[in-house]
Structure formats: structure tokens, C-alpha cells
C-alpha atoms as a PDB file:
ATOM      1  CA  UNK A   1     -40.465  66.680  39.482  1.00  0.00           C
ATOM      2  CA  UNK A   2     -37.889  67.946  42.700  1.00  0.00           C
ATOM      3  CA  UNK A   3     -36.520  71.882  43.015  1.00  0.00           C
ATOM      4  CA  UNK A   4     -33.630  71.730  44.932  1.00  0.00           C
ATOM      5  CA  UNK A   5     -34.042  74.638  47.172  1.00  0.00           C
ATOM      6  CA  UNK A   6     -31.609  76.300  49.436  1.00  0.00           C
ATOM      7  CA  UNK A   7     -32.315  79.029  52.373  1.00  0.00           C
ATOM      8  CA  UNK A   8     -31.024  82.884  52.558  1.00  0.00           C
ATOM      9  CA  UNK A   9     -31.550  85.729  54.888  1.00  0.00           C
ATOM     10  CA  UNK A  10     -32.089  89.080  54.925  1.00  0.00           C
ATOM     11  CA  UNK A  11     -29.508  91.517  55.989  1.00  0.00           C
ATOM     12  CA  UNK A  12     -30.331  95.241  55.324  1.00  0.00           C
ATOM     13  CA  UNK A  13     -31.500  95.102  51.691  1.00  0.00           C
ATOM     14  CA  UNK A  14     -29.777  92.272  50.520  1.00  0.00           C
ATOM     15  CA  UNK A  15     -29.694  88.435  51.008  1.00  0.00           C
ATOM     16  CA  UNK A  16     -27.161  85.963  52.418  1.00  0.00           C
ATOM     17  CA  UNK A  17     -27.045  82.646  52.459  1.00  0.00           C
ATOM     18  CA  UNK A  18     -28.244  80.802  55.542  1.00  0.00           C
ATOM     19  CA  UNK A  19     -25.118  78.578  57.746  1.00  0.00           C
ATOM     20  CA  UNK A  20     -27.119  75.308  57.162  1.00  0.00           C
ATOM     21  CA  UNK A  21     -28.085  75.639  53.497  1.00  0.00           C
ATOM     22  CA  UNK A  22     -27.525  73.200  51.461  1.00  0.00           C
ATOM     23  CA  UNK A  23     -25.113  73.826  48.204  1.00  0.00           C
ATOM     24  CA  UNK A  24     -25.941  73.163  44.640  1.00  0.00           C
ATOM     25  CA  UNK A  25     -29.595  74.562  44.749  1.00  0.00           C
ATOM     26  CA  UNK A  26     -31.304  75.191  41.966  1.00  0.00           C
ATOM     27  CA  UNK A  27     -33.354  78.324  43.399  1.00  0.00           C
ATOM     28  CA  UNK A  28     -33.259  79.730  46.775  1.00  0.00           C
ATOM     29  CA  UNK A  29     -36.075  81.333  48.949  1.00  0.00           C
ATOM     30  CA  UNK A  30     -36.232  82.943  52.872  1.00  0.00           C
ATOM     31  CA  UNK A  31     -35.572  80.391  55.399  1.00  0.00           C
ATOM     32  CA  UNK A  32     -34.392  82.124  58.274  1.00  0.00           C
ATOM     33  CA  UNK A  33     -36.949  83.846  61.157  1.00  0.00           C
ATOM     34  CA  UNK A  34     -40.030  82.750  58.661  1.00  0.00           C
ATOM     35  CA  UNK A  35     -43.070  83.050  61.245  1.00  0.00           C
ATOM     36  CA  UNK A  36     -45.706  80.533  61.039  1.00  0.00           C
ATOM     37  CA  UNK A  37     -48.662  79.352  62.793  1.00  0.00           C
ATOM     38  CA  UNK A  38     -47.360  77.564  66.264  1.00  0.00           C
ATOM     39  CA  UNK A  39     -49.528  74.372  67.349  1.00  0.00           C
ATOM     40  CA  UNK A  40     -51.797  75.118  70.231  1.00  0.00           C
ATOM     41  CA  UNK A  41     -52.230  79.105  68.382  1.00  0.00           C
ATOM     42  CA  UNK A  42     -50.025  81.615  68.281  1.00  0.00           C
ATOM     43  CA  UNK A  43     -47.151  82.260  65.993  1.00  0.00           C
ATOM     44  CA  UNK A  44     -43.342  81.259  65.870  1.00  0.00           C
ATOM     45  CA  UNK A  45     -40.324  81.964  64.063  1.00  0.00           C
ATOM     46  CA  UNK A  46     -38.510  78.682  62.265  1.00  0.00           C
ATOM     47  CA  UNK A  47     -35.242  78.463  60.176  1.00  0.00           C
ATOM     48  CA  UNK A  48     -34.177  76.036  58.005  1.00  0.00           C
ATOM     49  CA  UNK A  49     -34.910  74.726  53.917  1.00  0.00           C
ATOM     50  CA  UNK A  50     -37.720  73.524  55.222  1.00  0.00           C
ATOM     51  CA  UNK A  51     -39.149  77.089  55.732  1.00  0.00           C
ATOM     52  CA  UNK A  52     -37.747  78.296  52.166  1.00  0.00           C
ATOM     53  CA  UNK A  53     -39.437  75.223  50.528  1.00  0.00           C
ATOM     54  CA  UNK A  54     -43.154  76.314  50.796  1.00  0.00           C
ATOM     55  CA  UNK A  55     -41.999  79.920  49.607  1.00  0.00           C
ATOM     56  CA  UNK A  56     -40.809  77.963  46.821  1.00  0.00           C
ATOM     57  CA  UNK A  57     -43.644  75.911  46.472  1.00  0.00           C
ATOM     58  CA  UNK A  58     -46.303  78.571  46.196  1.00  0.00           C
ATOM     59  CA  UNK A  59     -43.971  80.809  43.813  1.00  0.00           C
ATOM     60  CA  UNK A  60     -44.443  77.757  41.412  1.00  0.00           C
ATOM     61  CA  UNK A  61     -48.123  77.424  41.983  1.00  0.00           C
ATOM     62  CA  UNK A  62     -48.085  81.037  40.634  1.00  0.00           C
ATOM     63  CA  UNK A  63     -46.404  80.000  37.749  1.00  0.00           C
ATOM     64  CA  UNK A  64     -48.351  76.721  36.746  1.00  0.00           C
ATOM     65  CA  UNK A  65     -51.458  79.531  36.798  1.00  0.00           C
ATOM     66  CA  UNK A  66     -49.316  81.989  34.838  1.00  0.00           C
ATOM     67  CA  UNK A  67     -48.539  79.185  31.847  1.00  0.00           C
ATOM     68  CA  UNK A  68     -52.571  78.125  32.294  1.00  0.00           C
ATOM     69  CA  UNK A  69     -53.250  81.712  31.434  1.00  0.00           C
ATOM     70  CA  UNK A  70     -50.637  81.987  28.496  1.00  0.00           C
ATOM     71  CA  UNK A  71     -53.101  79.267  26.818  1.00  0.00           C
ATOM     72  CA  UNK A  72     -50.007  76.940  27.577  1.00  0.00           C
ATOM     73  CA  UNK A  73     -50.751  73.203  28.234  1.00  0.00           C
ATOM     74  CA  UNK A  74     -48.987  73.497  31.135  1.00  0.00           C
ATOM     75  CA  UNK A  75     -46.965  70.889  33.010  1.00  0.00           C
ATOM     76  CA  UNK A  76     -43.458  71.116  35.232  1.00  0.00           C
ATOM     77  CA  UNK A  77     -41.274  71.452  32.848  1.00  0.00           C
ATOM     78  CA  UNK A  78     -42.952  74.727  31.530  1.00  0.00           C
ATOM     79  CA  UNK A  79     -43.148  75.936  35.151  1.00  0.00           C
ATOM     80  CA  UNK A  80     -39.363  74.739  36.444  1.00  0.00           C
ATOM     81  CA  UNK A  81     -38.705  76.693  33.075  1.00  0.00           C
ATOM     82  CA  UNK A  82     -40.174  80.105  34.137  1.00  0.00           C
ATOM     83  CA  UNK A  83     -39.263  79.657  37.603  1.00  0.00           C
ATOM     84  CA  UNK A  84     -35.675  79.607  36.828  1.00  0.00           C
ATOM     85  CA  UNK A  85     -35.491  82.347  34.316  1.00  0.00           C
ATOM     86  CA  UNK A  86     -37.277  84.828  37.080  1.00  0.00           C
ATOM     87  CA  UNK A  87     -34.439  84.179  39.385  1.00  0.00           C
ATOM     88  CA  UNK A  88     -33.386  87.141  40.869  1.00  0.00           C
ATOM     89  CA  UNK A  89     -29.529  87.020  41.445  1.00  0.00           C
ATOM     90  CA  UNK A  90     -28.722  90.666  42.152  1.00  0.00           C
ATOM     91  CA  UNK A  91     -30.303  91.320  45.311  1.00  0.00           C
ATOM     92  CA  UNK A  92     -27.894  87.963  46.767  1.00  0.00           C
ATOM     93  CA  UNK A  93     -24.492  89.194  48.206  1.00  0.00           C
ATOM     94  CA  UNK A  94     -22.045  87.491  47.291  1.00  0.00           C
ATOM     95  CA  UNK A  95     -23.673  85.647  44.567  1.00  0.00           C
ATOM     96  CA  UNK A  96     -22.349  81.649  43.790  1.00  0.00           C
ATOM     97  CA  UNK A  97     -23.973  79.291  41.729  1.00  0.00           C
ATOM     98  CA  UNK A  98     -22.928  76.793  43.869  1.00  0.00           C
ATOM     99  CA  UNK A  99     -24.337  78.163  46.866  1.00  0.00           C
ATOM    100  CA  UNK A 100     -27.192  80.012  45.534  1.00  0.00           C
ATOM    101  CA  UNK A 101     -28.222  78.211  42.156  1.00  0.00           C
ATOM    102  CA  UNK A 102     -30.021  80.069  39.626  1.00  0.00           C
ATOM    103  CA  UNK A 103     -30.929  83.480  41.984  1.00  0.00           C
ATOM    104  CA  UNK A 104     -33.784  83.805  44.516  1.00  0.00           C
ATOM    105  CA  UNK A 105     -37.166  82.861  43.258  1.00  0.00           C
ATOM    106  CA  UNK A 106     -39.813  86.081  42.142  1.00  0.00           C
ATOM    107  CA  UNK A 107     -43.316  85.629  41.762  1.00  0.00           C
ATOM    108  CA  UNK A 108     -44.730  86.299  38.782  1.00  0.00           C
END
């Protein structure tokens, strides 16, 4: 199955959304300044919803073991499920579902 995921940033203890997300996510995860390994060694910082997308990814990972461990047979439905309802929408300024879909994703 697809996430739709859009990027946000932090500003002082809260998160905005990035210029170049896209709209109608259905989560949202970092995107902006994420470091990451740089070819050749090193590190580098990257924007963009392809950053936010592995956060996203291996929040969900979490959460296919969390269902496993419930004694769950799990499968994406049961994980988009959990995923969604652990959405954290408080910590987003200015909050839109439109902009921001269901909250920023939280492990579990």
C-alpha cells in the first residue's frame, strides 16, 4: 500500500510545514536539514519528502513489529491503522489537514 507523506521543520519546539511539501498528506515526518551519509564518506544535510519518507518508513516498520507482538496477523492495513491514530497534531503550528494530514508520525 502508499502513505502519502509530506515534510515539516523544526522551529523552536514546534513544527512547520516545509515550502515544497506537498498538500493532502496523510502523515508528515522531518524533511528539512535531515543529515545523512554523503557518497565518497562524510555526512550532508538534504531537504525535501524524500528525506521525511524513510522517517516514515521506519516509524511503520515499528509498527508492523508492534501488531506482530499484539499476537495480530499483521498486514498494512493494521499498521496504516496504528500509524494514523499515533499522529501527533499538537506539536504542528498551525495545524491543517490539508497541509499536514493526520499529525506527525510517533513511534511506538
Amino acid at each position: 500500500d502508499v502513505v502519502a507523506v509530506g515534510a515539516v521543520a523544526k522551529q523552536g519546539t514546534q513544527l512547520i510545514s516545509a515550502p515544497f511539501s506537498n498538500v493532502y498528506p496523510q502523515v508528515v515526518a522531518p524533511g528539512v536539514n535531515v543529515v545523512s551519509a554523503r557518497s565518497g564518506g562524510g555526512t550532508v544535510a538534504f531537504n525535501g519528502t524524500s528525506m521525511a519518507c524513510p522517517h516514515v518508513a521506519g516509524v511503520a516498520a515499528l509498527y508492523w513489529e508492534a501488531v506482530r507482538g499484539d499476537g495480530i496477523l499483521a498486514n498494512s492495513a493494521q499498521v496504516l491503522r496504528r500509524l494514523i491514530a499515533a499522529c501527533d497534531r499538537s506539536s504542528i503550528a498551525g495545524y491543517s489537514q490539508v497541509v499536514h494530514g493526520n499529525g506527525a508520525v510517533r513511534a511506538p
